[in-house]
C-alpha atoms as a PDB file:
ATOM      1  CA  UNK A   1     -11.386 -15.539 -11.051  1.00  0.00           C
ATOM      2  CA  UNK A   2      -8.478 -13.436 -12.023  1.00  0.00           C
ATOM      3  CA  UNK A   3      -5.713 -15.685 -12.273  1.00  0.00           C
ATOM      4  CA  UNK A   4      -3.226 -13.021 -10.411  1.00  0.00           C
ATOM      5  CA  UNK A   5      -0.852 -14.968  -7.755  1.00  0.00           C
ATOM      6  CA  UNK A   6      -0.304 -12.875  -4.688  1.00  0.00           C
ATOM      7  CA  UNK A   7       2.765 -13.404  -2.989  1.00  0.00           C
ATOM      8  CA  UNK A   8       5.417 -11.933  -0.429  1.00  0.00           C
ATOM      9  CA  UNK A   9       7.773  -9.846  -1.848  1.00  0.00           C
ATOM     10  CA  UNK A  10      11.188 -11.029  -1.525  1.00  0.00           C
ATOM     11  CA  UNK A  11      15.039  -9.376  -1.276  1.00  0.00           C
ATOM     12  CA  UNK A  12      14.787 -10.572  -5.000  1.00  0.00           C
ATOM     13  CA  UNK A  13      12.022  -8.402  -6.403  1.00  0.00           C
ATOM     14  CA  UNK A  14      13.546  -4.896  -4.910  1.00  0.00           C
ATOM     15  CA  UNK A  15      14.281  -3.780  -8.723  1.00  0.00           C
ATOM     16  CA  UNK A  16      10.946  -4.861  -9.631  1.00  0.00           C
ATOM     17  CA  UNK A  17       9.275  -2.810  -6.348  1.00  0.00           C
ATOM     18  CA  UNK A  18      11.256   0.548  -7.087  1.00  0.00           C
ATOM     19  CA  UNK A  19      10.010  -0.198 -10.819  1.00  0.00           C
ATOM     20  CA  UNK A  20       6.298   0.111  -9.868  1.00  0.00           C
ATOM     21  CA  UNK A  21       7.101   3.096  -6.924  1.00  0.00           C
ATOM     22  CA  UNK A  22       8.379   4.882 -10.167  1.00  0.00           C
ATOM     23  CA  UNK A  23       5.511   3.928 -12.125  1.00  0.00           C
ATOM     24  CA  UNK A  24       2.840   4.747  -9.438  1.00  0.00           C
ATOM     25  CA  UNK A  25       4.393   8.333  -9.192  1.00  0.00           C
ATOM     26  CA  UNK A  26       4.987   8.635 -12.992  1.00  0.00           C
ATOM     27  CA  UNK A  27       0.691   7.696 -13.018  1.00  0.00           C
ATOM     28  CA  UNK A  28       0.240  10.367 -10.303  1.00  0.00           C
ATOM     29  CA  UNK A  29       2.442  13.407 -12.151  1.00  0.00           C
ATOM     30  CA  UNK A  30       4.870  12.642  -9.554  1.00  0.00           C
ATOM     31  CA  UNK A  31       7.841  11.129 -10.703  1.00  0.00           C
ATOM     32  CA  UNK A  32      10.149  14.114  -9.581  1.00  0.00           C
ATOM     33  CA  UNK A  33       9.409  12.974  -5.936  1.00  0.00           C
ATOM     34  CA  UNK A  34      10.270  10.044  -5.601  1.00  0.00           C
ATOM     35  CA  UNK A  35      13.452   9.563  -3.151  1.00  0.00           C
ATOM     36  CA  UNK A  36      12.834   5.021  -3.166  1.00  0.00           C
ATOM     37  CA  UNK A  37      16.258   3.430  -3.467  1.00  0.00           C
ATOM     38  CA  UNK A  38      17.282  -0.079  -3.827  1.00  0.00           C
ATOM     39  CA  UNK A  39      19.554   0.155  -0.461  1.00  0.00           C
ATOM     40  CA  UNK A  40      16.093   1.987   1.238  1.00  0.00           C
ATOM     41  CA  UNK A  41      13.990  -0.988   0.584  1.00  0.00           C
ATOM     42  CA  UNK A  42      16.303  -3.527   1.114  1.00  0.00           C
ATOM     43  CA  UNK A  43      16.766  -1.935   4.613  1.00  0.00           C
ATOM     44  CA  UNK A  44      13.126  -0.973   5.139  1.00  0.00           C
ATOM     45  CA  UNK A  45      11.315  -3.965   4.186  1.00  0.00           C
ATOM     46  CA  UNK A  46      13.839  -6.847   4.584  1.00  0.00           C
ATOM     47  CA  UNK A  47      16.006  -5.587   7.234  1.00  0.00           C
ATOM     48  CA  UNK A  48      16.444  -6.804  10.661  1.00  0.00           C
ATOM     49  CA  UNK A  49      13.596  -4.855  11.756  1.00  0.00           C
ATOM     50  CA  UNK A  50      11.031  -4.158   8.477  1.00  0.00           C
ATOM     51  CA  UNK A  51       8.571  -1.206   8.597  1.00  0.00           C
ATOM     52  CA  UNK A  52       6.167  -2.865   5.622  1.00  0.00           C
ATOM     53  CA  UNK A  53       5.135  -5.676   4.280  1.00  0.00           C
ATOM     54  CA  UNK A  54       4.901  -5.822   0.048  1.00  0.00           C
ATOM     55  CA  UNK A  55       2.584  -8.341  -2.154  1.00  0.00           C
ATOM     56  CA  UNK A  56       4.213  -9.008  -5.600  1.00  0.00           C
ATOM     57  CA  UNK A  57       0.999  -9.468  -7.955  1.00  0.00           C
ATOM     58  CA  UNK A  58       1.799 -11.876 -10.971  1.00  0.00           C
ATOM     59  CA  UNK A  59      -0.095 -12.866 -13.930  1.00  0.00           C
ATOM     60  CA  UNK A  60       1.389 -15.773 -15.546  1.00  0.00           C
ATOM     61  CA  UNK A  61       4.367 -15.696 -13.775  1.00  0.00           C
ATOM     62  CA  UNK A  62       4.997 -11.929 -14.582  1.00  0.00           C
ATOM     63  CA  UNK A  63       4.678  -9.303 -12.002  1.00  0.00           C
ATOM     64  CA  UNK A  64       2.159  -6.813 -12.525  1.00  0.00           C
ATOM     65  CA  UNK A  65       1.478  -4.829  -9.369  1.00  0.00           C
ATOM     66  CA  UNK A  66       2.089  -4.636  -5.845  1.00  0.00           C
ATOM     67  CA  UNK A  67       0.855  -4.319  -2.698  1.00  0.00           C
ATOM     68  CA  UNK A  68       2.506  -2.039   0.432  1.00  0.00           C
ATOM     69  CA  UNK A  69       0.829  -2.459   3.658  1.00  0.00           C
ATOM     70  CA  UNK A  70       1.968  -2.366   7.650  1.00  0.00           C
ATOM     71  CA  UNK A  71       0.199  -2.798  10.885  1.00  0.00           C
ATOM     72  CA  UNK A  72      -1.100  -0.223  13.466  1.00  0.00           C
ATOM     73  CA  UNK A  73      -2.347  -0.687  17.146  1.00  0.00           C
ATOM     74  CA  UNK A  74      -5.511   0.643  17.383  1.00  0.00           C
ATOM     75  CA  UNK A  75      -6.024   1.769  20.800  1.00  0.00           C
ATOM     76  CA  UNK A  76      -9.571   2.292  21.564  1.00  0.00           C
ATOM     77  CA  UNK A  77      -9.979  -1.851  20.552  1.00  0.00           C
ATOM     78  CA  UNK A  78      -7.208  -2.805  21.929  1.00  0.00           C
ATOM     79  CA  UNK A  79      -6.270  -4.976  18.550  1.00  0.00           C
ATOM     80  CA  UNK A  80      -4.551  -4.266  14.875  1.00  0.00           C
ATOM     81  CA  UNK A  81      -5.341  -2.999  11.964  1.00  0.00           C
ATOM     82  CA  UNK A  82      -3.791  -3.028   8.750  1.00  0.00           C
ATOM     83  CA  UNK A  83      -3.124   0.188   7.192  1.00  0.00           C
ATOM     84  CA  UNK A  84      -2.665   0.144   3.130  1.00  0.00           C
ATOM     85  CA  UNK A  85      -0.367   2.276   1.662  1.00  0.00           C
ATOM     86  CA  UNK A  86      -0.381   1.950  -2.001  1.00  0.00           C
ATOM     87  CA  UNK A  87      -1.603  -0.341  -4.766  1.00  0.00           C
ATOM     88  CA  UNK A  88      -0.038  -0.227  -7.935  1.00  0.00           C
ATOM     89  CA  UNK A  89      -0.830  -2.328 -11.001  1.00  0.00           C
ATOM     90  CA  UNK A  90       0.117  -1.836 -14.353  1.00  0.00           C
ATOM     91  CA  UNK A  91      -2.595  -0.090 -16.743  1.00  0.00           C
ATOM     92  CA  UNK A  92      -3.297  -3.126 -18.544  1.00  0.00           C
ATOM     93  CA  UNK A  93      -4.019  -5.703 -15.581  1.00  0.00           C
ATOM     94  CA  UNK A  94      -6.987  -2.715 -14.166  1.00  0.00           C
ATOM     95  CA  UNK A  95     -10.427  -3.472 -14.279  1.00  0.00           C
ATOM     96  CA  UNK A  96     -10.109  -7.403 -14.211  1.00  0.00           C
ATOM     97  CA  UNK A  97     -10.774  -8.260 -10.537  1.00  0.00           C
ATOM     98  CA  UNK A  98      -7.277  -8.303  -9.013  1.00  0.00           C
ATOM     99  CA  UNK A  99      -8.230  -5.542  -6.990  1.00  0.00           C
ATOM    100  CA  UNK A 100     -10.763  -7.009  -5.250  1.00  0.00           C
ATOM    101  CA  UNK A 101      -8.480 -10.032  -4.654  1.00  0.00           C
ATOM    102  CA  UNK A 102      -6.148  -7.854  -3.186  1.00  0.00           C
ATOM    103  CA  UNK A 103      -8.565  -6.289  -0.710  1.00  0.00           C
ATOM    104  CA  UNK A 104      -9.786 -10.268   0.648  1.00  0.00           C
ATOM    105  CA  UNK A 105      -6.339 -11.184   0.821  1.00  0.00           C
ATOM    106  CA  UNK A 106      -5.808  -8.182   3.130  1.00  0.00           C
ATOM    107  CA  UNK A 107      -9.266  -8.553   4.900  1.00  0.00           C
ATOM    108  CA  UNK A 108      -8.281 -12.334   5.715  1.00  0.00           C
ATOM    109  CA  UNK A 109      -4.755 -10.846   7.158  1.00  0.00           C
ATOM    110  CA  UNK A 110      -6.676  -8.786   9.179  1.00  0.00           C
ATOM    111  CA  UNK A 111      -9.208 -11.607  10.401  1.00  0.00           C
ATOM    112  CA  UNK A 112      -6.621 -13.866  11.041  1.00  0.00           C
ATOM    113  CA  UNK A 113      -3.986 -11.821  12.698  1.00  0.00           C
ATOM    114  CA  UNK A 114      -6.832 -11.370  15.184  1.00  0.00           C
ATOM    115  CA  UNK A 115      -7.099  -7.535  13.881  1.00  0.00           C
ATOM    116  CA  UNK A 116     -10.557  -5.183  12.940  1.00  0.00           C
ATOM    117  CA  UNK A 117     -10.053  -3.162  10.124  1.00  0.00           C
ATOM    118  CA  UNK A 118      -7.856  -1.960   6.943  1.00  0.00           C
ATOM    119  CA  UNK A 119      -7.421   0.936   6.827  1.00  0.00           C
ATOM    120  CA  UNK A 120      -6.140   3.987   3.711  1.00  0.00           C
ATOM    121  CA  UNK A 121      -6.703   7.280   2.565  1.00  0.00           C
ATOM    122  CA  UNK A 122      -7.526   8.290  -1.499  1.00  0.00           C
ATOM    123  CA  UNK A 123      -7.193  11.421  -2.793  1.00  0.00           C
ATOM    124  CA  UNK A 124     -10.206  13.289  -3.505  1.00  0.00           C
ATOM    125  CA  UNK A 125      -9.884  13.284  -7.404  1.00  0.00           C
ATOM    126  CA  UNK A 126      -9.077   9.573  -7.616  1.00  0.00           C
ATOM    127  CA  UNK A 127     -12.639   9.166  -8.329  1.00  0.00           C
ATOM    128  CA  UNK A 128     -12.750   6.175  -9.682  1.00  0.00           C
ATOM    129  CA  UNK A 129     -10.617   4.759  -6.831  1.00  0.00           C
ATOM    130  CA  UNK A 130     -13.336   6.156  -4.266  1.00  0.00           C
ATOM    131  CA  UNK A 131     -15.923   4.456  -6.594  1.00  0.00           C
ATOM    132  CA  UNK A 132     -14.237   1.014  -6.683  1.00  0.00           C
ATOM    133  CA  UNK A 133     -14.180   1.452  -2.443  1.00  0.00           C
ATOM    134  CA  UNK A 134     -17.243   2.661  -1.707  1.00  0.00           C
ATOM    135  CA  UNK A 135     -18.798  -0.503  -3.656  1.00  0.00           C
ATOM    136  CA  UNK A 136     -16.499  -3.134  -1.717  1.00  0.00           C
ATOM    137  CA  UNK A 137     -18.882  -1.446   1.490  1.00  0.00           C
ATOM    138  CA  UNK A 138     -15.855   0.812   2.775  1.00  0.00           C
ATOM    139  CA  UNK A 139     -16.660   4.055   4.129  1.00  0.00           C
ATOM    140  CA  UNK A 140     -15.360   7.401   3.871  1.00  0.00           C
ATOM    141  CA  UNK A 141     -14.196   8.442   7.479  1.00  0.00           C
ATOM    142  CA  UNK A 142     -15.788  12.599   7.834  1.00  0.00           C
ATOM    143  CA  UNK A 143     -14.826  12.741  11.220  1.00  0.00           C
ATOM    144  CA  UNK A 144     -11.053  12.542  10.847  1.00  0.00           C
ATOM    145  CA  UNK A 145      -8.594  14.930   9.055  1.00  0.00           C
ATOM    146  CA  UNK A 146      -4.872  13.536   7.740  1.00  0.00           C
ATOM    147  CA  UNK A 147      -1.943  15.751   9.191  1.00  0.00           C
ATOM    148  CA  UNK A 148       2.060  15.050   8.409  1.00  0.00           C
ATOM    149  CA  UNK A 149       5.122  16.171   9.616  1.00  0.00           C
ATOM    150  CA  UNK A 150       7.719  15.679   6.861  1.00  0.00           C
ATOM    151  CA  UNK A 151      10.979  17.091   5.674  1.00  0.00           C
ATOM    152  CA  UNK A 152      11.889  20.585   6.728  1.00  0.00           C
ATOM    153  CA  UNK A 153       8.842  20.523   9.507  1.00  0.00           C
ATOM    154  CA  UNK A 154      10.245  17.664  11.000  1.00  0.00           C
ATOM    155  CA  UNK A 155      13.551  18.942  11.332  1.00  0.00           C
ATOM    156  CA  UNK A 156      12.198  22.181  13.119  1.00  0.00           C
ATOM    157  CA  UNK A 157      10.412  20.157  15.520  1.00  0.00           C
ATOM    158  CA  UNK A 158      13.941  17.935  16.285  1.00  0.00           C
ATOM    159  CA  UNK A 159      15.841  21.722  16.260  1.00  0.00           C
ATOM    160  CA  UNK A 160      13.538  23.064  18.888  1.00  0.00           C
END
């Protein structure tokens, strides 16, 4: 047992959420790109119309981590899915199961929401990431590639 409490995220814990977006991107050497304000979230995730849902991870009572997540419609199946975007916990709280209790909390929102999979992608140097997967039973898709449209693309595509 870990002892971490996983809970919603509220309107309340938006300083607390940009705090661990910065600290994620510090971690990942990129700190310079992050663009996360506290109007953005506020607006994005407890708006009239929210486009994720975020877990707060405490450990006695302090917040450690957190969770971003929002649901796809997988066609094919004809049912959701839960696609993962980040997990962040502070260096200190790693290695001491909360991951894993993050993953069955997600795998029972997926059961229960009547959905089939959770879904995420790694980056191929976050090797011990891809370790700490693979040995939940996940599987690395090969048949799939990741594309995005962002920034300047997008705009070239709305300008044609």
């Amino acid at each position: 047992m870990t002892g971490a409490v996983l809970r919603p995220g509220t309107p309340g814990d938006i300083p607390t959420l940009l705090g661990f977006i910065r600290e994620l991107a510090d971690y990942e050497g990129e700190l310079h790109k992050v663009e996360a304000t506290e109007e953005g979230l506020r607006h994005h995730l407890f708006g009239p119309e929210p486009k994720s849902k975020t877990l707060i991870v405490e450990l006695e009572g302090k917040p450690v981590g957190s969770v971003f997540y929002f649901y796809f419609f997988a066609t094919y199946r004809g049912r959701p899915g839960i696609y993962l975007e980040d997990i962040y916990l502070q260096p200190g709280v790693r290695g001491r199961g909360i991951g894993k209790q993050i993953f069955r909390h997600l795998a029972r929102e997926v059961k229960d929401s009547g959905g089939y999979f959770l879904r995420w992608w790694v980056e191929n140097k976050n090797t011990s990431g891809i370790g700490f997967y693979e040995a939940l039973g996940s599987r690395r898709e090969k048949q799939h590639t990741i594309y995005h449209l962002e920034d300047e693309s997008l705009e070239r595509l709305l300008e044609e």
